[in-house]
C-alpha atoms as a PDB file:
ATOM      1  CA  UNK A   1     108.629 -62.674 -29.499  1.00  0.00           C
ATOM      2  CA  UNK A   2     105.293 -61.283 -28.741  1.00  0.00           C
ATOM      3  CA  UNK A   3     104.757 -61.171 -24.833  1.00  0.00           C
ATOM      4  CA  UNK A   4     101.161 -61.933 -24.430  1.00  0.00           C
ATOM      5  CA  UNK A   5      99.813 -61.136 -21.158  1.00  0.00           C
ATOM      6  CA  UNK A   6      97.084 -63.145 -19.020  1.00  0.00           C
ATOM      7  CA  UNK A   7      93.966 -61.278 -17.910  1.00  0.00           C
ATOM      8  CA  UNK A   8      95.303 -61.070 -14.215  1.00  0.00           C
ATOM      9  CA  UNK A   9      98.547 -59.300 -15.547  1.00  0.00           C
ATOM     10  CA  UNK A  10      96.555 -56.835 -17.572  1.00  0.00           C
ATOM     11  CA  UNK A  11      94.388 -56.377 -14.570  1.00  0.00           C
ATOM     12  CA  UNK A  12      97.549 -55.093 -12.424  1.00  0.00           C
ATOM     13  CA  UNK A  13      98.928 -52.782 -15.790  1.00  0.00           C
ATOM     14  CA  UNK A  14      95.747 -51.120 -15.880  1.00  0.00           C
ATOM     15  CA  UNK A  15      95.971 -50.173 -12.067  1.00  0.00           C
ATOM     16  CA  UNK A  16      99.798 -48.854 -13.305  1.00  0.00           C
ATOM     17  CA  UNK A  17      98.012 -47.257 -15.707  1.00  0.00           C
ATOM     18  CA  UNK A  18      95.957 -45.344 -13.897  1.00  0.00           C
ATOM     19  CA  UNK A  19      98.078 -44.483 -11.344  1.00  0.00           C
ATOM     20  CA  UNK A  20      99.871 -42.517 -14.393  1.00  0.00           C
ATOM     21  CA  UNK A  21      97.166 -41.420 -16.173  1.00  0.00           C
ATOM     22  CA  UNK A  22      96.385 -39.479 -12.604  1.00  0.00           C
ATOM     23  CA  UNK A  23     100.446 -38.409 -12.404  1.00  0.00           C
ATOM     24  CA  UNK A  24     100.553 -37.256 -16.014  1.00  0.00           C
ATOM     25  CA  UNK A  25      97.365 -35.148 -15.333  1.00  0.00           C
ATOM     26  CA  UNK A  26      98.686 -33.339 -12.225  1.00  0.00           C
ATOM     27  CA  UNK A  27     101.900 -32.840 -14.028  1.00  0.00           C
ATOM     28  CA  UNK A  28     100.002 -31.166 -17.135  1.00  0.00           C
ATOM     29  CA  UNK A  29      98.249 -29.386 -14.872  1.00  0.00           C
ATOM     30  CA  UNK A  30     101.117 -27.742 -13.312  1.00  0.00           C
ATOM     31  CA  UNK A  31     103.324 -26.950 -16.056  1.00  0.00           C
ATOM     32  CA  UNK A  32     102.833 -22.998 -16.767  1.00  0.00           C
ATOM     33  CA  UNK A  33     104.898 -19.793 -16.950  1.00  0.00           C
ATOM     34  CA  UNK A  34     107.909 -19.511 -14.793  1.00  0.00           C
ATOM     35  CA  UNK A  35     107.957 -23.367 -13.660  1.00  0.00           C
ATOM     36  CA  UNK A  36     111.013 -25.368 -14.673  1.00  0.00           C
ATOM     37  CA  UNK A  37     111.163 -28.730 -16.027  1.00  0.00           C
ATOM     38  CA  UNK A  38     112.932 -30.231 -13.159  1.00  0.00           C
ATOM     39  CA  UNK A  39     110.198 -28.760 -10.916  1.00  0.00           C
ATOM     40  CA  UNK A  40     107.992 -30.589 -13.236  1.00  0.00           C
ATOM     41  CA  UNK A  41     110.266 -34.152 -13.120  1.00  0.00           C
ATOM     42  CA  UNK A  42     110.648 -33.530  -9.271  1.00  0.00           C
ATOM     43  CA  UNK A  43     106.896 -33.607  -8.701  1.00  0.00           C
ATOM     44  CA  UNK A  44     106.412 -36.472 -10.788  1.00  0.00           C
ATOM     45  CA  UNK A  45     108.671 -38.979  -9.015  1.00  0.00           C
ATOM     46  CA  UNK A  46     107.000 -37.343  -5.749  1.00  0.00           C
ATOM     47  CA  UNK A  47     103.568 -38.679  -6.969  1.00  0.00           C
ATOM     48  CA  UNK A  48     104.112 -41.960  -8.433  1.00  0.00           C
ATOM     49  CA  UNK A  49     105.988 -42.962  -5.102  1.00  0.00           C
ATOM     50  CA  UNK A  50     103.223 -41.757  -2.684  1.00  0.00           C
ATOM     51  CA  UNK A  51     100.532 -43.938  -5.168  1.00  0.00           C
ATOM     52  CA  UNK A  52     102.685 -46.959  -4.253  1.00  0.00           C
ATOM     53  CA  UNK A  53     104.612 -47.230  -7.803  1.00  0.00           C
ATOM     54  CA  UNK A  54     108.174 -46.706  -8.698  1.00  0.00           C
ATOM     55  CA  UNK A  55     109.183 -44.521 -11.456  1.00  0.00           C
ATOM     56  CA  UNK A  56     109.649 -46.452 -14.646  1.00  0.00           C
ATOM     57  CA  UNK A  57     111.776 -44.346 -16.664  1.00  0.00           C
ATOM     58  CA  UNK A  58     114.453 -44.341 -13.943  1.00  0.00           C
ATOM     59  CA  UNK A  59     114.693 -48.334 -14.990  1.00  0.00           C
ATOM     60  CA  UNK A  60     116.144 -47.188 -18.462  1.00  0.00           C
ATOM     61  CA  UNK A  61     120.222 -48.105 -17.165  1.00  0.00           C
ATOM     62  CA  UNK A  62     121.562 -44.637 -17.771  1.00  0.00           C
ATOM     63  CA  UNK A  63     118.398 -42.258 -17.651  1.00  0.00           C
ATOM     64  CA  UNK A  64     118.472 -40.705 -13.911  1.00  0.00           C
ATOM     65  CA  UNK A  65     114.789 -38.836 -14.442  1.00  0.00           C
ATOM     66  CA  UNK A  66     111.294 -39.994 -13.886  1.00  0.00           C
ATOM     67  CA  UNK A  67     110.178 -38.266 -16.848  1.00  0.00           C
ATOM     68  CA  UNK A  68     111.044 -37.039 -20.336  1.00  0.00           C
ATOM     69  CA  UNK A  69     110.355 -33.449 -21.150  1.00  0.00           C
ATOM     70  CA  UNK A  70     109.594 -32.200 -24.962  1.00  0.00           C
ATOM     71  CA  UNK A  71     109.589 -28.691 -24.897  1.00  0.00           C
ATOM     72  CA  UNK A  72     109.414 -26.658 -28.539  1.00  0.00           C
ATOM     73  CA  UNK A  73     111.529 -28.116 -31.347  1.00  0.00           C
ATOM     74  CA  UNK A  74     112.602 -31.402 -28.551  1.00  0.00           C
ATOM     75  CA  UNK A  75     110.825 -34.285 -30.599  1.00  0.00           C
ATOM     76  CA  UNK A  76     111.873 -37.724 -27.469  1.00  0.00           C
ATOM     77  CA  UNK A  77     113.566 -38.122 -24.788  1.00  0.00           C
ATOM     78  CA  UNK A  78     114.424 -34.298 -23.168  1.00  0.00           C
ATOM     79  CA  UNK A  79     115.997 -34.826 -20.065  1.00  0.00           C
ATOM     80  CA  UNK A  80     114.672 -32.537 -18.104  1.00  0.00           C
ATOM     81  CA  UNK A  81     116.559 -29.045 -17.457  1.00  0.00           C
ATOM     82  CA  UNK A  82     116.616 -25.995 -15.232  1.00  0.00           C
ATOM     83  CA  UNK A  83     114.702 -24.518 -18.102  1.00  0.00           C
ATOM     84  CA  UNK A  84     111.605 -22.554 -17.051  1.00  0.00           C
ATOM     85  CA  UNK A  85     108.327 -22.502 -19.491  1.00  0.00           C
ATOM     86  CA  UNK A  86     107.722 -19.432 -20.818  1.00  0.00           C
ATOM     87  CA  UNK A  87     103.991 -18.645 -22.696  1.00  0.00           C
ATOM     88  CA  UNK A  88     103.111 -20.378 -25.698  1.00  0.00           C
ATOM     89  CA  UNK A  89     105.688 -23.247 -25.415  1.00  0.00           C
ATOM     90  CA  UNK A  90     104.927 -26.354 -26.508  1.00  0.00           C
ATOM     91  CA  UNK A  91     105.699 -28.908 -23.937  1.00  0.00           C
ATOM     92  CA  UNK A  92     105.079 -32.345 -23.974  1.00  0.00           C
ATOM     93  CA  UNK A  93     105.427 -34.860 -20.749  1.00  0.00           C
ATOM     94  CA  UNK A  94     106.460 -38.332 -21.129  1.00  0.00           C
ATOM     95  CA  UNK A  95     105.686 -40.754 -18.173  1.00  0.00           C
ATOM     96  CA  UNK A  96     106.742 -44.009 -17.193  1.00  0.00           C
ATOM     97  CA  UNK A  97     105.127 -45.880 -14.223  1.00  0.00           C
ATOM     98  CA  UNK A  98     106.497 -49.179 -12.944  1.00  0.00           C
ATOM     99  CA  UNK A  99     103.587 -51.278 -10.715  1.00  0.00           C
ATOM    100  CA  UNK A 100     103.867 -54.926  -9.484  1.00  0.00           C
ATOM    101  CA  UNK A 101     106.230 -55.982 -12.257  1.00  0.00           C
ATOM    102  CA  UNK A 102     104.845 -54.013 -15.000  1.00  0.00           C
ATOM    103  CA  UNK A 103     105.143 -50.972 -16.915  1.00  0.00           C
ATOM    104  CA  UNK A 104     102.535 -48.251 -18.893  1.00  0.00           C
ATOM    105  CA  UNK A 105     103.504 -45.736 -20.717  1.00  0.00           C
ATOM    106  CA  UNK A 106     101.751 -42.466 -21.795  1.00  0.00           C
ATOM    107  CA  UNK A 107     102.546 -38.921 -22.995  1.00  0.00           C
ATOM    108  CA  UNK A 108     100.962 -35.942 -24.134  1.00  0.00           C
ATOM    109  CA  UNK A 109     101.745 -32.518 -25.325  1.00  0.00           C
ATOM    110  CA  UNK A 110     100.425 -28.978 -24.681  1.00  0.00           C
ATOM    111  CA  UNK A 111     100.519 -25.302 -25.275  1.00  0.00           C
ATOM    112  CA  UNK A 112     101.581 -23.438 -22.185  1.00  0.00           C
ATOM    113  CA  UNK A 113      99.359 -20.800 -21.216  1.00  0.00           C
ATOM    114  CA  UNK A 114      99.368 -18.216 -18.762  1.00  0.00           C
ATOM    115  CA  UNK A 115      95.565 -18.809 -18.167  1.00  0.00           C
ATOM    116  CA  UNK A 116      94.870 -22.623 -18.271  1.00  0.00           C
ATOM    117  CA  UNK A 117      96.673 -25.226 -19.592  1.00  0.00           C
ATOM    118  CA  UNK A 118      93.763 -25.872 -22.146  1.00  0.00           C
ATOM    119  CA  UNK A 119      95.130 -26.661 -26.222  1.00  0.00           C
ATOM    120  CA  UNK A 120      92.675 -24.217 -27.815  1.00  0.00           C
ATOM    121  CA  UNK A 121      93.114 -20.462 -28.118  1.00  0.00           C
ATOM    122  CA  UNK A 122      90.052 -18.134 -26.385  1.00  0.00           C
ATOM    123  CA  UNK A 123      89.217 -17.017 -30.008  1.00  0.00           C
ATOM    124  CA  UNK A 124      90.705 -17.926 -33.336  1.00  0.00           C
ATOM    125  CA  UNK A 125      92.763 -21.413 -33.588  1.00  0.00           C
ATOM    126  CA  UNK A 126      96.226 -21.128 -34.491  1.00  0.00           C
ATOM    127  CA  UNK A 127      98.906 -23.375 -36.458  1.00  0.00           C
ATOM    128  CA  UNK A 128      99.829 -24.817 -32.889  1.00  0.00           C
ATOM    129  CA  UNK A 129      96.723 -25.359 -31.716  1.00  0.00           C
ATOM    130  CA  UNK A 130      95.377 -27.250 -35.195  1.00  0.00           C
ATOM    131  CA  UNK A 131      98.915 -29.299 -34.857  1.00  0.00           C
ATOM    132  CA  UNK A 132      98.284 -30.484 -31.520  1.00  0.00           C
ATOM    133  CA  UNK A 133      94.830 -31.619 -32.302  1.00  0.00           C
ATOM    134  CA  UNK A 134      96.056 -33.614 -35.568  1.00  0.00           C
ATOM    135  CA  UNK A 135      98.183 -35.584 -32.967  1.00  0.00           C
ATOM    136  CA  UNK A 136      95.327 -36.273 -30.654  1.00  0.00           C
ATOM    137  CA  UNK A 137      93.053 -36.942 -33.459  1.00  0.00           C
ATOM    138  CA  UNK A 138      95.445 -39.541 -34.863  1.00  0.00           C
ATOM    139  CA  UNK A 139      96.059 -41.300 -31.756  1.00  0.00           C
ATOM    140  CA  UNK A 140      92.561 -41.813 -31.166  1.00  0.00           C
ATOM    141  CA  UNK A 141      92.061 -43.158 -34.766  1.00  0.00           C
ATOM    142  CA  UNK A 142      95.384 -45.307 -34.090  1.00  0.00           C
ATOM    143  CA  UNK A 143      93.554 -46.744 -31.189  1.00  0.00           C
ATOM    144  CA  UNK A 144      90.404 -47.601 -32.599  1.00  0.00           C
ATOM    145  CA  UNK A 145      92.804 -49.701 -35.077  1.00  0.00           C
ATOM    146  CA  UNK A 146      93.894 -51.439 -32.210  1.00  0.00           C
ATOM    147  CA  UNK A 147      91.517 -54.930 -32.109  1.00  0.00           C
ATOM    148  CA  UNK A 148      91.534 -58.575 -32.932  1.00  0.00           C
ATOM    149  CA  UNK A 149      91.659 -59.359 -36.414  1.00  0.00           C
ATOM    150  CA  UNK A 150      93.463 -56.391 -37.800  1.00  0.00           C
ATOM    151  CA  UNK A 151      97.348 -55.810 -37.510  1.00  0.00           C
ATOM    152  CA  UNK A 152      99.821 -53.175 -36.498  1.00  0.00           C
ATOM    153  CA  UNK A 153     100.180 -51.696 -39.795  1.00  0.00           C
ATOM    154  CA  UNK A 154      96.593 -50.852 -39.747  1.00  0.00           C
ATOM    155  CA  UNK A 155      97.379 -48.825 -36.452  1.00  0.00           C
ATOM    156  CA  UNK A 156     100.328 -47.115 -38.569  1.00  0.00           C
ATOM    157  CA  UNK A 157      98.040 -46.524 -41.286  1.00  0.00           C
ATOM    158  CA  UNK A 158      95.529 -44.567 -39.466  1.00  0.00           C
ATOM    159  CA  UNK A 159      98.294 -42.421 -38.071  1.00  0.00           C
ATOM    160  CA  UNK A 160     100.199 -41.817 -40.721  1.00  0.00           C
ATOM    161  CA  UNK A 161      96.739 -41.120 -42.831  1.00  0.00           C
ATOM    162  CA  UNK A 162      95.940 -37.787 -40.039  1.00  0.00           C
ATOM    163  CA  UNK A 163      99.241 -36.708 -39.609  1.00  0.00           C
ATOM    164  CA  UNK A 164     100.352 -36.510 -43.237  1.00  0.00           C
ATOM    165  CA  UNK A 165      96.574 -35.531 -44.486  1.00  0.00           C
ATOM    166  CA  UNK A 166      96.972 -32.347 -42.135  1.00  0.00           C
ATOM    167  CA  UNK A 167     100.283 -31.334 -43.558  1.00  0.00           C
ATOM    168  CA  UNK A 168     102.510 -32.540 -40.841  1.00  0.00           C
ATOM    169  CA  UNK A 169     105.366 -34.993 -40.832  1.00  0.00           C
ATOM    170  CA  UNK A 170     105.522 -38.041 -39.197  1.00  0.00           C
ATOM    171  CA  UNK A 171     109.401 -38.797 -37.476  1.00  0.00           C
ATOM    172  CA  UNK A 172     110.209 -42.465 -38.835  1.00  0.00           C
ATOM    173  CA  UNK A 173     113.429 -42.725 -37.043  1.00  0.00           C
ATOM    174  CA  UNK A 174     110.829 -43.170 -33.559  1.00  0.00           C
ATOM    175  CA  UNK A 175     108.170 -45.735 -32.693  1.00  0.00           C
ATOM    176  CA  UNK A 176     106.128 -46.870 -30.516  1.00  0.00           C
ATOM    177  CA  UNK A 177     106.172 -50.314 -28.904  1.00  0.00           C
ATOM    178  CA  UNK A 178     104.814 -53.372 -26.566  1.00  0.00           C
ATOM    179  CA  UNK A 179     105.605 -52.448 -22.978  1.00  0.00           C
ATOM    180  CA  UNK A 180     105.063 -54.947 -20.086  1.00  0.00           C
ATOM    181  CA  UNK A 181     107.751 -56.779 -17.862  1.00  0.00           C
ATOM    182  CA  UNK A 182     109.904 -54.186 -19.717  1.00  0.00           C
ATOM    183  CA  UNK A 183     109.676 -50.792 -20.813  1.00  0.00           C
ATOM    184  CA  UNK A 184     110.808 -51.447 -24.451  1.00  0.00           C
ATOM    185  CA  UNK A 185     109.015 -54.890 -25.709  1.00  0.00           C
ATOM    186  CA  UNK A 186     108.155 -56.094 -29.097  1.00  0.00           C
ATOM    187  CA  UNK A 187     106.368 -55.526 -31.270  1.00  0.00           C
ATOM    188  CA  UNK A 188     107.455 -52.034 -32.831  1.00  0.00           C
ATOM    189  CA  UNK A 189     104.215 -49.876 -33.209  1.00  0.00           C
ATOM    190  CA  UNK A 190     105.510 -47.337 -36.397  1.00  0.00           C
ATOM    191  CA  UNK A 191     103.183 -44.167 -36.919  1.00  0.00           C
ATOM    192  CA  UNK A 192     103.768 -44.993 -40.656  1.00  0.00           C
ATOM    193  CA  UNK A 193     103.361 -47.738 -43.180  1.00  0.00           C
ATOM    194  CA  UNK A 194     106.276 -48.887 -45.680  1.00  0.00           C
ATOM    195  CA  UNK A 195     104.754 -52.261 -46.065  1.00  0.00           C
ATOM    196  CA  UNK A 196     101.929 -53.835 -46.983  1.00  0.00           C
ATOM    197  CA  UNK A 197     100.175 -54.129 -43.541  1.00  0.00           C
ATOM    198  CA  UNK A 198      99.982 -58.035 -44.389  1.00  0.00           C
ATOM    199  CA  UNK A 199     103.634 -58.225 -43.464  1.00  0.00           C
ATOM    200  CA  UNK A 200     103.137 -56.471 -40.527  1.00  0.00           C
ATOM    201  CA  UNK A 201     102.466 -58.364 -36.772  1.00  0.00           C
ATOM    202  CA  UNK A 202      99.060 -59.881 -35.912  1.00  0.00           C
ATOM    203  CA  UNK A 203      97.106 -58.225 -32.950  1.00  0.00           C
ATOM    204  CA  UNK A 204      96.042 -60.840 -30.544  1.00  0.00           C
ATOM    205  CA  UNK A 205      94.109 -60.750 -27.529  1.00  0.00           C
ATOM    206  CA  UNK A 206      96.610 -60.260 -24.583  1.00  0.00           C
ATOM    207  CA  UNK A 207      99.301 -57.864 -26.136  1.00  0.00           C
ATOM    208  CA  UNK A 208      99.815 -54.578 -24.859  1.00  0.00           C
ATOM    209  CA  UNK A 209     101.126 -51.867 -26.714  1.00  0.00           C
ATOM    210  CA  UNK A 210     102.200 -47.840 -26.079  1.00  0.00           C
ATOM    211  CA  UNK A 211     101.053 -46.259 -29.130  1.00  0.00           C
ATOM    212  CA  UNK A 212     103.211 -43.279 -29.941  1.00  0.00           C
ATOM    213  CA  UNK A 213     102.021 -40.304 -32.198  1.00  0.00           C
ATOM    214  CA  UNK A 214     105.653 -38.648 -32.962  1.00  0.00           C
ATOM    215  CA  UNK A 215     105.277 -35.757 -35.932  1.00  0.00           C
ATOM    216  CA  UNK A 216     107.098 -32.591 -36.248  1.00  0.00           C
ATOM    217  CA  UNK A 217     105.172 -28.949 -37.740  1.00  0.00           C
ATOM    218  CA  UNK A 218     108.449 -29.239 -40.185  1.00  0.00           C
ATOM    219  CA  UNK A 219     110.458 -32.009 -41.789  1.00  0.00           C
ATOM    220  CA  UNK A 220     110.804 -35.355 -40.206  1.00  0.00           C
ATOM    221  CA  UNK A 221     113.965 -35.451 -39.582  1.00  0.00           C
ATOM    222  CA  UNK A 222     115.830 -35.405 -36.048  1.00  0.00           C
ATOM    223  CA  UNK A 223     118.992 -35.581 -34.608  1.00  0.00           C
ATOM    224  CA  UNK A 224     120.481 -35.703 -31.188  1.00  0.00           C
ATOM    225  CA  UNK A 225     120.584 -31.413 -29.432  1.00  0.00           C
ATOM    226  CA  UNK A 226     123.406 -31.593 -27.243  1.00  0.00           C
ATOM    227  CA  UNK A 227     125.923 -34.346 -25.485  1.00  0.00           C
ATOM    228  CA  UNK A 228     123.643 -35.993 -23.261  1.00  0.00           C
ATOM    229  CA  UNK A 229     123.129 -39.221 -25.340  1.00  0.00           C
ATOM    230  CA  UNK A 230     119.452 -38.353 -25.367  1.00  0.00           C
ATOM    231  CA  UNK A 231     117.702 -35.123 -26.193  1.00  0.00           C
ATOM    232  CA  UNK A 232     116.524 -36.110 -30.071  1.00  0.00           C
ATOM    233  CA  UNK A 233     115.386 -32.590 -31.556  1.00  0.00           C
ATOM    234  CA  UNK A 234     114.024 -31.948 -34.923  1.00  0.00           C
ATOM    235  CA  UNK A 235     117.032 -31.225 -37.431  1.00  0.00           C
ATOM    236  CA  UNK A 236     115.104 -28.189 -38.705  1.00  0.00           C
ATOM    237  CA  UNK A 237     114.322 -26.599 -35.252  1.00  0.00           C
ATOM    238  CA  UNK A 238     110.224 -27.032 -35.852  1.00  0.00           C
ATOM    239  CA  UNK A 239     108.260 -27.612 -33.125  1.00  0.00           C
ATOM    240  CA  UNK A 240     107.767 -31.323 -32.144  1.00  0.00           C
ATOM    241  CA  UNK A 241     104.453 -32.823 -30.755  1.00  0.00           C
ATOM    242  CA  UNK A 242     104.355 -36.224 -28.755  1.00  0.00           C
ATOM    243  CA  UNK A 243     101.103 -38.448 -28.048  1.00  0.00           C
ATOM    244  CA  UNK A 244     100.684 -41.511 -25.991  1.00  0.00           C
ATOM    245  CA  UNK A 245      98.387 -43.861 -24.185  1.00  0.00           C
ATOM    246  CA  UNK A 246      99.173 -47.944 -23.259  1.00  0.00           C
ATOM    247  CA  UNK A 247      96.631 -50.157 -24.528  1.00  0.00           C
ATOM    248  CA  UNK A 248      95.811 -53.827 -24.383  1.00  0.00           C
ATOM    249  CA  UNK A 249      93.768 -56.041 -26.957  1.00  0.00           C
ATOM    250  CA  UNK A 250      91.408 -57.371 -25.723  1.00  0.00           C
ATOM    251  CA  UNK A 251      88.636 -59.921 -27.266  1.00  0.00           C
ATOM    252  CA  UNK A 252      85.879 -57.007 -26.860  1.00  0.00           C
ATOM    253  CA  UNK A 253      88.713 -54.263 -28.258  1.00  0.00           C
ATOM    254  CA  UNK A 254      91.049 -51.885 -27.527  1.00  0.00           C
ATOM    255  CA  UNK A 255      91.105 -50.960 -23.765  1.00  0.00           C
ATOM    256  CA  UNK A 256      93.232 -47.973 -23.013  1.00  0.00           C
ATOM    257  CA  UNK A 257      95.235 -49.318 -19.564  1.00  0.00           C
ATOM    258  CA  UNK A 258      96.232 -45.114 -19.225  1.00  0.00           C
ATOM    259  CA  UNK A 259      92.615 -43.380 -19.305  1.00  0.00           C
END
C-alpha cells in the first residue's frame, strides 16, 4: 500500500530534505584528490547530527555507514572504503537523512577534479562529462513527470527515453522508490518501462517518492564486487552514474523535498 502523507508530514520531510540537500552539497564539495571515502562518510554523519537529524542509512539493519559511496564502475550501495579519490574518478554520494520520523533520500554523481568539483571539462566535453549530464538531464525530465494525473510509468518513460536515446544503459535490476516512515516504501519508481504505463501506479497528491536515475556507460548488467553483501558493480567494469532527489506530489506538482 501506497503511504500517502498529510501536508504537515510533508512539511517536516522537506525540512529533512533540506537538511540533506545542504549535507550532500558539503560532501560533493569536499570529495577531491587524495581524500578517502571514509573521510567523506565520516564528515557526513558529522553534519547531519550537528543539523539535528540522525543518519538514515545507518537505519538499514546491517549497513553501519551514513552514506553509500559509487566510485568508477560501483553502480549502489559502496560501502565506503579507505580508498582515496584519485583525478578523474567518477564518484557518486548517496545520502540518507532521518528527521522527526521521516526519511529523504538524494544522490548525485561527479567527476573528481583537481581544480573544482564542477562536471564539465575547461575546454572540450568528454564521454564522462556528456554521461553525467544524460543522468541529470533525465532526472529532471523524470521529475517533471512527477504530477497528478499521470502515473509512475510515465516517470520511467521519460528516463528510460534520455538514458537509452544518449546511448547509455539503464540497470533494471535497481529502482527507485516511496520513502517516508521508512527508507524503502512502495511504490517502486523503475527508470524503465516494460508495461504499458496504464498498469503502472497512480500518482496522487500526498505520495513521496526518491526518484533514482541508475545507468551504466556499458551494459546494464551488475553484480555484487566483493563479500560485503552490498557493493553492486557493473558486471562489465564500466563506469556507473547515480542520480537522486525526494519528491512529493503535490496538487500544484512535483515539489522536490531535497533542493
Amino acid at each position: 500500500m501506497i503511504d500517502i502523507k498529510t501536508p504537515d508530514e510533508i512539511k517536516i520531510m522537506r525540512e529533512g530534505g533540506k537538511i540533506l540537500a545542504s549535507v550532500l552539497s558539503e560532501l560533493l564539495k569536499n570529495i577531491k584528490p587524495g581524500i578517502s571515502e571514509l573521510d567523506i562518510d565520516r564528515l557526513a554523519e558529522k553534519l547531519i547530527i550537528e543539523n539535528g537529524a540522525e543518519p538514515g542509512f545507518k537505519k538499514v539493519k546491517g549497513y553501519l555507514h551514513s552514506i553509500c559511496v559509487s566510485t568508477n564502475d560501483v553502480v549502489v550501495h559502496g560501502v565506503p572504503t579507505h580508498y582515496k579519490f584519485k583525478a578523474g574518478d567518477v564518484a557518486g554520494i548517496d545520502c540518507g537523512v532521518f528527521y522527526k520520523g521521516f526519511h529523504t533520500d538524494a544522490a548525485e554523481t561527479l567527476r573528481v577534479s583537481t581544480i573544482n568539483n564542477q562536471q564539465l571539462t575547461v575546454n572540450k566535453k568528454d564521454e564522462i562529462d556528456k554521461f553525467l549530464e544524460t543522468g541529470k538531464r533525465a532526472l529532471s525530465e523524470g521529475i517533471k513527470k512527477a504530477k497528478v494525473g499521470n502515473r509512475i510509468g510515465h516517470i520511467s518513460k521519460a528516463i528510460q527515453d534520455i538514458v537509452e536515446g544518449d546511448g547509455y544503459s539503464i540497470v533494471r535490476s535497481l529502482v527507485g522508490h516511496g520513502v517516508g516512515r521508512t527508507l524503502h516504501e512502495e511504490p517502486e519508481v523503475s527508470g524503465f518501462l516494460e508495461v504499458d504505463i496504464k498498469e503502472t501506479p497512480a500518482l496522487k497528491t500526498g505520495t513521496t517518492i526518491a526518484i533514482e536515475v541508475i545507468y551504466n556507460i556499458g551494459k546494464g548488467n551488475v553484480k555484487y564486487l566483493n563479500e560485503d553483501g552490498w557493493t553492486i558493480s557493473t558486471a562489465d567494469k564500466s563506469i556507473s552514474g547515480l542520480f537522486e532527489k525526494t519528491i512529493a506530489i503535490t496538487s500544484a506538482g512535483p515539489s522536490i523535498l531535497t533542493a
